[in-house]
C-alpha atoms as a PDB file:
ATOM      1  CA  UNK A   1     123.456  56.500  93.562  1.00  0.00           C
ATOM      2  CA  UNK A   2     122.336  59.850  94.830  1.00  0.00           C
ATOM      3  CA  UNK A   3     126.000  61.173  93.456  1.00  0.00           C
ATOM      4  CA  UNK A   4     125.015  59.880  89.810  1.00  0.00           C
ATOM      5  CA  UNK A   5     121.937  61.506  90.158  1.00  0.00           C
ATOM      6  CA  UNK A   6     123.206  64.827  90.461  1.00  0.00           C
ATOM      7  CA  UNK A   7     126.015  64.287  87.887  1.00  0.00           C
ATOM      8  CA  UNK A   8     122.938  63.589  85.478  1.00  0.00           C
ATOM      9  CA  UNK A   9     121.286  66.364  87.112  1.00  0.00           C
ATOM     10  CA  UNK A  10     118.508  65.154  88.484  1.00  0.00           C
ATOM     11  CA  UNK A  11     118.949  66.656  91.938  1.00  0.00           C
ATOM     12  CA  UNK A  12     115.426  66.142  92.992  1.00  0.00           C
ATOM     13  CA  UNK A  13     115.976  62.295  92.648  1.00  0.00           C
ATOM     14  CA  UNK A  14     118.797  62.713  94.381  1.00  0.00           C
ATOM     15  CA  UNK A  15     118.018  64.404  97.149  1.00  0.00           C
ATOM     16  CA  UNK A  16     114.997  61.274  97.576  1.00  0.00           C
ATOM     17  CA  UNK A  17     117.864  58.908  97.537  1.00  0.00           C
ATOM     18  CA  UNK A  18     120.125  60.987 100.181  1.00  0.00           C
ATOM     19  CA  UNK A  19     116.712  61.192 102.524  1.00  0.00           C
ATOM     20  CA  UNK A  20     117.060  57.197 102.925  1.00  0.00           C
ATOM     21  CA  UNK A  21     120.591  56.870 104.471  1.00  0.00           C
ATOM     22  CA  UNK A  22     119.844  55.940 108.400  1.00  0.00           C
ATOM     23  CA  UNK A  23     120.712  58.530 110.863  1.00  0.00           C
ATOM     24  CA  UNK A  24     123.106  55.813 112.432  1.00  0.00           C
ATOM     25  CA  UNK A  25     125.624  55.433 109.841  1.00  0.00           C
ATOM     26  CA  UNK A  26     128.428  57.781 109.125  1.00  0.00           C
ATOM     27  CA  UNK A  27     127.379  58.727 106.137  1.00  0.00           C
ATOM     28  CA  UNK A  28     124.202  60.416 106.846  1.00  0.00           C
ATOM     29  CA  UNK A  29     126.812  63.739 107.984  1.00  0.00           C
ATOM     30  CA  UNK A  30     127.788  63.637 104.504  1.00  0.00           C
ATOM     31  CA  UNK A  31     123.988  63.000 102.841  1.00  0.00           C
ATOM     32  CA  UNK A  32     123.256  65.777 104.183  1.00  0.00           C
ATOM     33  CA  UNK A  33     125.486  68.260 103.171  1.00  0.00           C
ATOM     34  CA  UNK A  34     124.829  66.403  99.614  1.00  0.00           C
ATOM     35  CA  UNK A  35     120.805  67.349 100.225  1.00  0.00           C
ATOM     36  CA  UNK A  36     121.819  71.201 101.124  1.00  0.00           C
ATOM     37  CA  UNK A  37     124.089  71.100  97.420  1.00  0.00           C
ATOM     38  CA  UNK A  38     121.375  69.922  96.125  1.00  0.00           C
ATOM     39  CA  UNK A  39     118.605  72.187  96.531  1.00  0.00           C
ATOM     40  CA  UNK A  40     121.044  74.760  96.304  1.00  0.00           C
ATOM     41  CA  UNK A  41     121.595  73.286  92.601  1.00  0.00           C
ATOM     42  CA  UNK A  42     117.401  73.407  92.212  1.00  0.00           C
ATOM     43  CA  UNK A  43     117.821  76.996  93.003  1.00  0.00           C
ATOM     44  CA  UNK A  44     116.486  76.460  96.606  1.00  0.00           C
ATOM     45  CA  UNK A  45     119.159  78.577  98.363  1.00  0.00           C
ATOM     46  CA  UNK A  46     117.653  79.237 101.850  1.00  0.00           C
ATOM     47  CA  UNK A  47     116.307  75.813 102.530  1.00  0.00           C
ATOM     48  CA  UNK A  48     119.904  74.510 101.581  1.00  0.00           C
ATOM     49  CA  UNK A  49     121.154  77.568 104.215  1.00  0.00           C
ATOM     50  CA  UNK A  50     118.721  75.969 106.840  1.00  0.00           C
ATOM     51  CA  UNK A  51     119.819  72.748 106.678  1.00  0.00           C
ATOM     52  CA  UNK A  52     123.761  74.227 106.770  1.00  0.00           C
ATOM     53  CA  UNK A  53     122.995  75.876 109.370  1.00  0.00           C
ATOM     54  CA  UNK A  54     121.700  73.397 111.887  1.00  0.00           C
ATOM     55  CA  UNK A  55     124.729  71.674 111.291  1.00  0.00           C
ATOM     56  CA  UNK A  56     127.034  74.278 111.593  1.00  0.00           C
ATOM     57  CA  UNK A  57     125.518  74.113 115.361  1.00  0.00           C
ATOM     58  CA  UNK A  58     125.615  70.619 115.531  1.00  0.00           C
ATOM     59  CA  UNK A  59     129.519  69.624 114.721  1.00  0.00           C
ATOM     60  CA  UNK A  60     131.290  72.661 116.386  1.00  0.00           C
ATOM     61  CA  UNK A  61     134.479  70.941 115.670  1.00  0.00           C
ATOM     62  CA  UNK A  62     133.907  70.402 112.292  1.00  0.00           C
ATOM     63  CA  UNK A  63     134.882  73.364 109.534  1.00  0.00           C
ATOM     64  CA  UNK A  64     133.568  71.547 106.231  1.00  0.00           C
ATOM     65  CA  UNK A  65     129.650  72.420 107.060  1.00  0.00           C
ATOM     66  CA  UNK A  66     130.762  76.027 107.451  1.00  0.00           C
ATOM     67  CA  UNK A  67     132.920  76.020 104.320  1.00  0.00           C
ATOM     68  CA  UNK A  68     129.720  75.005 102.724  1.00  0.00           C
ATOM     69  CA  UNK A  69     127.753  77.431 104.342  1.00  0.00           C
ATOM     70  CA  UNK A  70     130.071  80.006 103.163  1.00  0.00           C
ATOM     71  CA  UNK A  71     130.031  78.626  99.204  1.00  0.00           C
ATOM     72  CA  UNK A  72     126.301  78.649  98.943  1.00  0.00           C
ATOM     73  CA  UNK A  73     126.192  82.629 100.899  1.00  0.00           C
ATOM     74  CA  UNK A  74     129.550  83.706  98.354  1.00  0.00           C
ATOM     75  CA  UNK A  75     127.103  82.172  95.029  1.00  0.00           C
ATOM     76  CA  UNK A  76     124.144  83.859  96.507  1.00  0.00           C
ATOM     77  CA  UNK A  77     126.299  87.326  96.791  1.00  0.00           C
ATOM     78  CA  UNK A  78     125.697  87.377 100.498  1.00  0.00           C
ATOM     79  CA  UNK A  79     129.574  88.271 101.094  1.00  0.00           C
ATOM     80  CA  UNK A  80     129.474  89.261 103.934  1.00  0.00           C
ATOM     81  CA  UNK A  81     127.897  86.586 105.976  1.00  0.00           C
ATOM     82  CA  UNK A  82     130.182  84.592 103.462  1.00  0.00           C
ATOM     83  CA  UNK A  83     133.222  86.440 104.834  1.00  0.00           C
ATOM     84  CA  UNK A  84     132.289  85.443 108.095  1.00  0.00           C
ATOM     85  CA  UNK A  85     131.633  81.891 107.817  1.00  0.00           C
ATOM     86  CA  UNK A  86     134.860  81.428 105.625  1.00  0.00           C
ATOM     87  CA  UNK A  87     136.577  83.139 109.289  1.00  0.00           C
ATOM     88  CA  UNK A  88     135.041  80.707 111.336  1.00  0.00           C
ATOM     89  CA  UNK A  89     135.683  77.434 108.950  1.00  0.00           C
ATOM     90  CA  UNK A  90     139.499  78.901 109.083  1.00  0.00           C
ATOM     91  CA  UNK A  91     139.261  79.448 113.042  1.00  0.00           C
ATOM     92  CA  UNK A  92     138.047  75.689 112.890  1.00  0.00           C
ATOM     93  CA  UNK A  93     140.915  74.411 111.104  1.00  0.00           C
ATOM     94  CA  UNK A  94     143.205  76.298 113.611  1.00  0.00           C
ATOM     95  CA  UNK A  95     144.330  78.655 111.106  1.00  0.00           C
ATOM     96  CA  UNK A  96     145.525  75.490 108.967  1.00  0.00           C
ATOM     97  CA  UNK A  97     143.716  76.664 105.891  1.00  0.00           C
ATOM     98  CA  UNK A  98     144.642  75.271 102.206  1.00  0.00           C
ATOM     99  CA  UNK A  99     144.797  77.386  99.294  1.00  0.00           C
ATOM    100  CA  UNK A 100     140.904  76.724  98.320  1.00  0.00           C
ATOM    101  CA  UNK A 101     139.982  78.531 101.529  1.00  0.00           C
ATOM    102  CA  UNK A 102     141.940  81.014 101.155  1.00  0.00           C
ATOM    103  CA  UNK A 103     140.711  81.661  97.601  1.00  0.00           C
ATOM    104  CA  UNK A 104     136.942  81.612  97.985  1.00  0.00           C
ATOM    105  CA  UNK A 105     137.630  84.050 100.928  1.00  0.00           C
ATOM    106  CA  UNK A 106     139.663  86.361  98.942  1.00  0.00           C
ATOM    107  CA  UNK A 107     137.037  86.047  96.426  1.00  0.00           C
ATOM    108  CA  UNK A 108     134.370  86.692  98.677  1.00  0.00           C
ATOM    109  CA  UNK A 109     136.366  90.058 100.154  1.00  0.00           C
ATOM    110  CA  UNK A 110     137.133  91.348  96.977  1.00  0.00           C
ATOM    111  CA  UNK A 111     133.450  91.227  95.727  1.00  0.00           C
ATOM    112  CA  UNK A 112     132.828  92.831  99.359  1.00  0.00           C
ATOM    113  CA  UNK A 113     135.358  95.862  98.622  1.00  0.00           C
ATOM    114  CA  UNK A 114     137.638  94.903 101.008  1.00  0.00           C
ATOM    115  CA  UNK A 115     140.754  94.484  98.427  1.00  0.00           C
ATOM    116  CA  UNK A 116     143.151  94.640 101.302  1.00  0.00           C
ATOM    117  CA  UNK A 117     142.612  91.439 103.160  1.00  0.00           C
ATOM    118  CA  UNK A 118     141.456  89.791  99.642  1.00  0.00           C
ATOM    119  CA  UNK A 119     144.724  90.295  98.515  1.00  0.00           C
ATOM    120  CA  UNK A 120     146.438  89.095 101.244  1.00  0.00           C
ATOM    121  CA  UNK A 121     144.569  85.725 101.049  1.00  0.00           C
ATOM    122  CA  UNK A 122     145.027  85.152  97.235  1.00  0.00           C
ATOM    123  CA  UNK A 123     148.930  85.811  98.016  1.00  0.00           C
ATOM    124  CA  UNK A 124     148.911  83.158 100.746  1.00  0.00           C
ATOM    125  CA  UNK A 125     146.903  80.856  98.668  1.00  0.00           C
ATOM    126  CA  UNK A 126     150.006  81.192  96.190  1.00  0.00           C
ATOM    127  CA  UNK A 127     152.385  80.737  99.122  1.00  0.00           C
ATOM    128  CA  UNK A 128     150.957  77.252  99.705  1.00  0.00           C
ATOM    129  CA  UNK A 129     150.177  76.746  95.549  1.00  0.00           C
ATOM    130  CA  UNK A 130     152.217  78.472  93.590  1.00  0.00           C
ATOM    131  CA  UNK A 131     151.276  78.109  89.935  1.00  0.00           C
ATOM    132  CA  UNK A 132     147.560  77.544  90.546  1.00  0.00           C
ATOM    133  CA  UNK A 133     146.066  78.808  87.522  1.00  0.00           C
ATOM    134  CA  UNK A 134     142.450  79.892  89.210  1.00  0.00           C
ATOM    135  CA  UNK A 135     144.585  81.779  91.780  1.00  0.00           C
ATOM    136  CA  UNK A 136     147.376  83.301  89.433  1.00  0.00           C
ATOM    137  CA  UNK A 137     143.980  84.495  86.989  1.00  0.00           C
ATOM    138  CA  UNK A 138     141.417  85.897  89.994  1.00  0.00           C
ATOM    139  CA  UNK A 139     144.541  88.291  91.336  1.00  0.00           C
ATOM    140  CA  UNK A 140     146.061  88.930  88.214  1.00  0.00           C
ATOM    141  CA  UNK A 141     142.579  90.357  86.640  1.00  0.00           C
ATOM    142  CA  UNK A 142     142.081  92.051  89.900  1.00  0.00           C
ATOM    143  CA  UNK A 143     145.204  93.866  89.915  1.00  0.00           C
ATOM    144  CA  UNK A 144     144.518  94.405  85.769  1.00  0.00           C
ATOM    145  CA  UNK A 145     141.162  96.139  87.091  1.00  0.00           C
ATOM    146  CA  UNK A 146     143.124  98.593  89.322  1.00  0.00           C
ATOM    147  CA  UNK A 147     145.709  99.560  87.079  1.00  0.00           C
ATOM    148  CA  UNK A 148     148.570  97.823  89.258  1.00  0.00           C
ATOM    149  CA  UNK A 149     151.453  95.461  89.240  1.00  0.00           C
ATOM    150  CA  UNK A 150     150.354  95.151  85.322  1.00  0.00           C
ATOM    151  CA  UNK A 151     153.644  93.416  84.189  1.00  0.00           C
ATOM    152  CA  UNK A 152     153.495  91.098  87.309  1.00  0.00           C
ATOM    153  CA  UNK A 153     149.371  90.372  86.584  1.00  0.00           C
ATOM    154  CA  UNK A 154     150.879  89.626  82.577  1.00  0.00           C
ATOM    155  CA  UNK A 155     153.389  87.088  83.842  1.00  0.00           C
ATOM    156  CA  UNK A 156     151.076  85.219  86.013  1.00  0.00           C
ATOM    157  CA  UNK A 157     147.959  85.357  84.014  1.00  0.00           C
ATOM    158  CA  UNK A 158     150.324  83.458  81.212  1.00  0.00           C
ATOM    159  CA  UNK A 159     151.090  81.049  83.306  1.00  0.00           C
ATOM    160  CA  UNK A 160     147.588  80.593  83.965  1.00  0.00           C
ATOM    161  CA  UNK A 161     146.717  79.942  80.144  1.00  0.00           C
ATOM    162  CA  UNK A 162     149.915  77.906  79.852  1.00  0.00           C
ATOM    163  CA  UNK A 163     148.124  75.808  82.710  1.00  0.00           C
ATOM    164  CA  UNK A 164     144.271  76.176  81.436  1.00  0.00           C
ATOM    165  CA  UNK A 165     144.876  76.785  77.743  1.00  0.00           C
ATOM    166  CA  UNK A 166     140.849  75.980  77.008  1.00  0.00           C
ATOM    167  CA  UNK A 167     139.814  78.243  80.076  1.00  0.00           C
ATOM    168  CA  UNK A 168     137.773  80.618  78.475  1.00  0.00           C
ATOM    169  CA  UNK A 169     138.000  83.307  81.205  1.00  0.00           C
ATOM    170  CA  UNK A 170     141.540  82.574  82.078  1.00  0.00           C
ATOM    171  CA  UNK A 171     142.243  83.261  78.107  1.00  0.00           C
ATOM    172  CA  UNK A 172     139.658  86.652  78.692  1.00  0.00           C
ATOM    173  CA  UNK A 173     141.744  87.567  81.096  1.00  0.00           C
ATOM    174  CA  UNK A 174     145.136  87.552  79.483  1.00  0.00           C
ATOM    175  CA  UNK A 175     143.464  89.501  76.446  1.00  0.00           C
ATOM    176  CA  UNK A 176     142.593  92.165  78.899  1.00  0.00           C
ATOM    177  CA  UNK A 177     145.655  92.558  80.646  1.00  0.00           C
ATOM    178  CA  UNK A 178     147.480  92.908  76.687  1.00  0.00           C
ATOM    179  CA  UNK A 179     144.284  95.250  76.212  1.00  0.00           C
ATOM    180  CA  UNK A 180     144.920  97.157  79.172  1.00  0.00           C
ATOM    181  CA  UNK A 181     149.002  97.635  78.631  1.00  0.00           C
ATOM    182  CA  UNK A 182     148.238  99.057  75.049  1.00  0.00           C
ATOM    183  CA  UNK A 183     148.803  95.845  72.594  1.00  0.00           C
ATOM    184  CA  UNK A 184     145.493  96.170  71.076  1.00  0.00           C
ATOM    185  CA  UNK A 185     145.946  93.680  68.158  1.00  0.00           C
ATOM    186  CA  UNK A 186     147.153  90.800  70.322  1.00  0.00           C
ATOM    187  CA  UNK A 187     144.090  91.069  73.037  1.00  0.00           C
ATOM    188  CA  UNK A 188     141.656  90.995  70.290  1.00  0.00           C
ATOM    189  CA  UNK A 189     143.688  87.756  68.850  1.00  0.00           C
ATOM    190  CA  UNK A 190     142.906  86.325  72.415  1.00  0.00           C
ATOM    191  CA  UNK A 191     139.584  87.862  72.880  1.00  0.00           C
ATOM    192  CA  UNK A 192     138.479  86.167  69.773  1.00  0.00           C
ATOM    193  CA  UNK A 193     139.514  83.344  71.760  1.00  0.00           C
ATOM    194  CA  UNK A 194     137.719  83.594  74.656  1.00  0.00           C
ATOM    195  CA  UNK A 195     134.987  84.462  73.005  1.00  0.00           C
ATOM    196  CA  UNK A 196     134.817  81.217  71.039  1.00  0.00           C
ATOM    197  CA  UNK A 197     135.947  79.197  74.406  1.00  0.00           C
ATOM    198  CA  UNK A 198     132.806  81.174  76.520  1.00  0.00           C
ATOM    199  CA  UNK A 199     130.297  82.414  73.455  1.00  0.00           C
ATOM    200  CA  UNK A 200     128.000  82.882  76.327  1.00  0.00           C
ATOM    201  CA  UNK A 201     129.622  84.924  78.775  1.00  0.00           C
ATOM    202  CA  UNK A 202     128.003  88.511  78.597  1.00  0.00           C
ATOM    203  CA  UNK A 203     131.828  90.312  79.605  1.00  0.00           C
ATOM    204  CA  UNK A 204     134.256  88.394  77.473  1.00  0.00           C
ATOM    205  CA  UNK A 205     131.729  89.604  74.514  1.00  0.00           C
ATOM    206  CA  UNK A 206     131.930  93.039  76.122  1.00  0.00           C
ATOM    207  CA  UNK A 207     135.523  92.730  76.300  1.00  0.00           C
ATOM    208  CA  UNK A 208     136.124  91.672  72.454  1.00  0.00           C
ATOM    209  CA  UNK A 209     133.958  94.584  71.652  1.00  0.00           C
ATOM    210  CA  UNK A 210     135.780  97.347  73.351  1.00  0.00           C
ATOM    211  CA  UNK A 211     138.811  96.147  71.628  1.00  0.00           C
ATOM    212  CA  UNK A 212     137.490  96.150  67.799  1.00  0.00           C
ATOM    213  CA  UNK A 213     135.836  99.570  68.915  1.00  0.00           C
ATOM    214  CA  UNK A 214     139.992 100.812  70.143  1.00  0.00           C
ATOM    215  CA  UNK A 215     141.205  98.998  66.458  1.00  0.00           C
ATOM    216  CA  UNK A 216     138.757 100.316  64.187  1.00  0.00           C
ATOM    217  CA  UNK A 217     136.691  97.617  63.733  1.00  0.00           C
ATOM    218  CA  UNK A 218     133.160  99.450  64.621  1.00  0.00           C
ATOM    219  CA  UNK A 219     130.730  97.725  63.040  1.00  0.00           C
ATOM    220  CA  UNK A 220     132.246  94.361  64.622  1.00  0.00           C
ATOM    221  CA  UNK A 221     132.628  95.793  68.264  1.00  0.00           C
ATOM    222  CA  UNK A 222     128.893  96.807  68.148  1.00  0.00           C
ATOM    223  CA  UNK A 223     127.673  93.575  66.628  1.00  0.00           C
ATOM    224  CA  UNK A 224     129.292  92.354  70.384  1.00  0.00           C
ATOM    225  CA  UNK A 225     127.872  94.914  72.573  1.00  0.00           C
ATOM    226  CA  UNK A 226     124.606  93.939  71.108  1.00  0.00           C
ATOM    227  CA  UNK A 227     125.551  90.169  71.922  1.00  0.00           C
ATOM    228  CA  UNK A 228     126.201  90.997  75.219  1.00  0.00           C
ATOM    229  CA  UNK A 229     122.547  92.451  75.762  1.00  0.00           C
ATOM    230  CA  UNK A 230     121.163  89.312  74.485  1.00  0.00           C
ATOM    231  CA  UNK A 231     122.822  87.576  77.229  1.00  0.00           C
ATOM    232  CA  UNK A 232     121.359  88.505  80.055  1.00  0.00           C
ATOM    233  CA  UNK A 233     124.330  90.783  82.037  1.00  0.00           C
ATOM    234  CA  UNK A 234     124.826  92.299  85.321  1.00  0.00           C
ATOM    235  CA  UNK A 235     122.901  95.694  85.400  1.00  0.00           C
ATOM    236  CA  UNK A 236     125.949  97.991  85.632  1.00  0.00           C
ATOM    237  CA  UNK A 237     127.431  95.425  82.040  1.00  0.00           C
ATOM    238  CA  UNK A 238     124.143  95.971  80.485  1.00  0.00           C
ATOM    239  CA  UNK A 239     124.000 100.282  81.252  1.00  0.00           C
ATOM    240  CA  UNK A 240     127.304 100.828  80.345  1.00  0.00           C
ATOM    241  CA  UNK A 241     126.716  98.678  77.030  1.00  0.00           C
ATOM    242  CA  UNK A 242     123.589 100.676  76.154  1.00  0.00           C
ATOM    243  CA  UNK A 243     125.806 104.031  76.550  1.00  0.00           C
ATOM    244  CA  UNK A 244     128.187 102.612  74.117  1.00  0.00           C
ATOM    245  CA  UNK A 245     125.874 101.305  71.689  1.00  0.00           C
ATOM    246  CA  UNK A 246     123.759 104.763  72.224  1.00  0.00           C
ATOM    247  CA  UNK A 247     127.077 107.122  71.353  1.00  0.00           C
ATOM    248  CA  UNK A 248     127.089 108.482  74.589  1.00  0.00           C
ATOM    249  CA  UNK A 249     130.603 106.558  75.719  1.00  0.00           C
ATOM    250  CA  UNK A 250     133.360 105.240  73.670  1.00  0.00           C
ATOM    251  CA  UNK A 251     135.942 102.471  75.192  1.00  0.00           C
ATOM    252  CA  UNK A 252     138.673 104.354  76.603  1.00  0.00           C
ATOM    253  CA  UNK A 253     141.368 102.510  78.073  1.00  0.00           C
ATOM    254  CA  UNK A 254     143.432 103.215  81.006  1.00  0.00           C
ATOM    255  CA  UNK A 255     146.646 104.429  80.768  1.00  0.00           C
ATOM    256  CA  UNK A 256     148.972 101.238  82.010  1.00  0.00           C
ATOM    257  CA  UNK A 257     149.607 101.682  85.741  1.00  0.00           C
ATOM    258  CA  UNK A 258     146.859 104.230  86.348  1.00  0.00           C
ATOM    259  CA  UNK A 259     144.887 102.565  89.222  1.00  0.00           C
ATOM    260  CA  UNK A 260     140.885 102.551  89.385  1.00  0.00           C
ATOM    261  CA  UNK A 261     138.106 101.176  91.877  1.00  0.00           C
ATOM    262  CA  UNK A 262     136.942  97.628  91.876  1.00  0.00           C
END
């Protein structure tokens, strides 16, 4: 019941519902962890960190409290203490990690700065997965972002679409890469895409625009960058927006291979 509930999203019935599971059945563990995903869903982040992290002290044998520890602290942007709970859930498992572990860590590092050992875990993630399409699309973007392995980032983030063809940020993602490598009229066919897939998603929009801006379609690409203030971005989306709509930048691509900071 208290698993319909939050499908229907009504996580504060839900977590009523979880509160009435006895403390001597099995499944109370598990109503638990349900309660801290709960009010993390109501936007009720450190009471759902609390209750994680009595557990986490509870069940030292146990590495899916931490790995749900670490979720809510890589959501909240607290990667740091994310990085180090996803260490300790994979010192739980023995160093027996599956590809999802591995992922959200190397999502968590890379969002830290710390490309080094974020690349290393996306790489072993595709060592035990090969063709998973989240994995292929969160390296391949990031190495499109530096300016490296380009080709290699192209190949994968196709198979990624191929995989996820209604994935609106997997689709963003291959439009950049094209974007990035010089084929200008092909990412905006894709960025269209995305855009349609993800109308909501404040850097796709950005994205699209830079591209009509590169093409000559002006008036378009600032119809987006206005979009994209309308939809609430990141600060450093939203100033970089207002220089281009201001005149004081214009979208200048990368030369392919020429590496920059993420």
């Amino acid at each position: 019941m208290g698993q319909l509930l939050e499908a229907r999203q009504r996580d504060d019935l839900a977590i009523e519902v979880y509160r009435q599971i006895g403390q001597d059945t099995p499944y109370k563990w598990y109503a638990r962890l349900s309660i801290a995903d709960a009010l993390h869903g109501q936007e009720q982040s450190e009471e759902a960190i609390a209750i994680l992290n009595d557990m986490v002290e509870e069940r030292v044998d146990r590495s899916d409290v931490m790995r749900s520890l670490a979720d809510v602290l890589r959501i909240e942007k607290r990667f740091d203490e994310a990085i180090e709970a996803y260490d300790r859930a994979y010192d739980r498992l023995g160093g027996n990690a599956d590809w999802q572990l591995l992922y959200t860590r190397g999502i968590a590092l890379e969002r830290a700065k710390r490309w080094e050992r974020a690349e290393q875990d996306f790489l072993g993630a595709l060592e035990l997965e090969p063709d998973q399409p989240l994995v292929l699309n969160y390296l391949g973007y990031s190495w499109v972002e530096q300016g490296v392995e380009l080709e290699r980032a192209k190949t994968m983030i196709e198979t990624a679409v191929a995989k996820r063809p209604h994935d609106g940020y997997i689709t963003d993602s291959l439009g950049w890469v094209l974007y990035r490598l010089g084929d200008y009229d092909a990412a905006v066919d894709l960025l269209e895409r995305a855009v349609a897939l993800e109308p909501g998603d404040p850097v796709i929009n950005d994205h699209l625009g830079d591209a009509y801006w590169i093409v000559g379609r002006r008036n378009e690409a600032r119809f987006q960058w206005n979009r994209v203030l309308s939809l609430e971005p990141d600060p450093d989306v939203e100033a970089e927006t207002r220089l281009k709509l201001d005149g004081k930048k214009e979208p200048s691509p990368e030369p392919p291979g020429k590496k920059r900071d993420i």
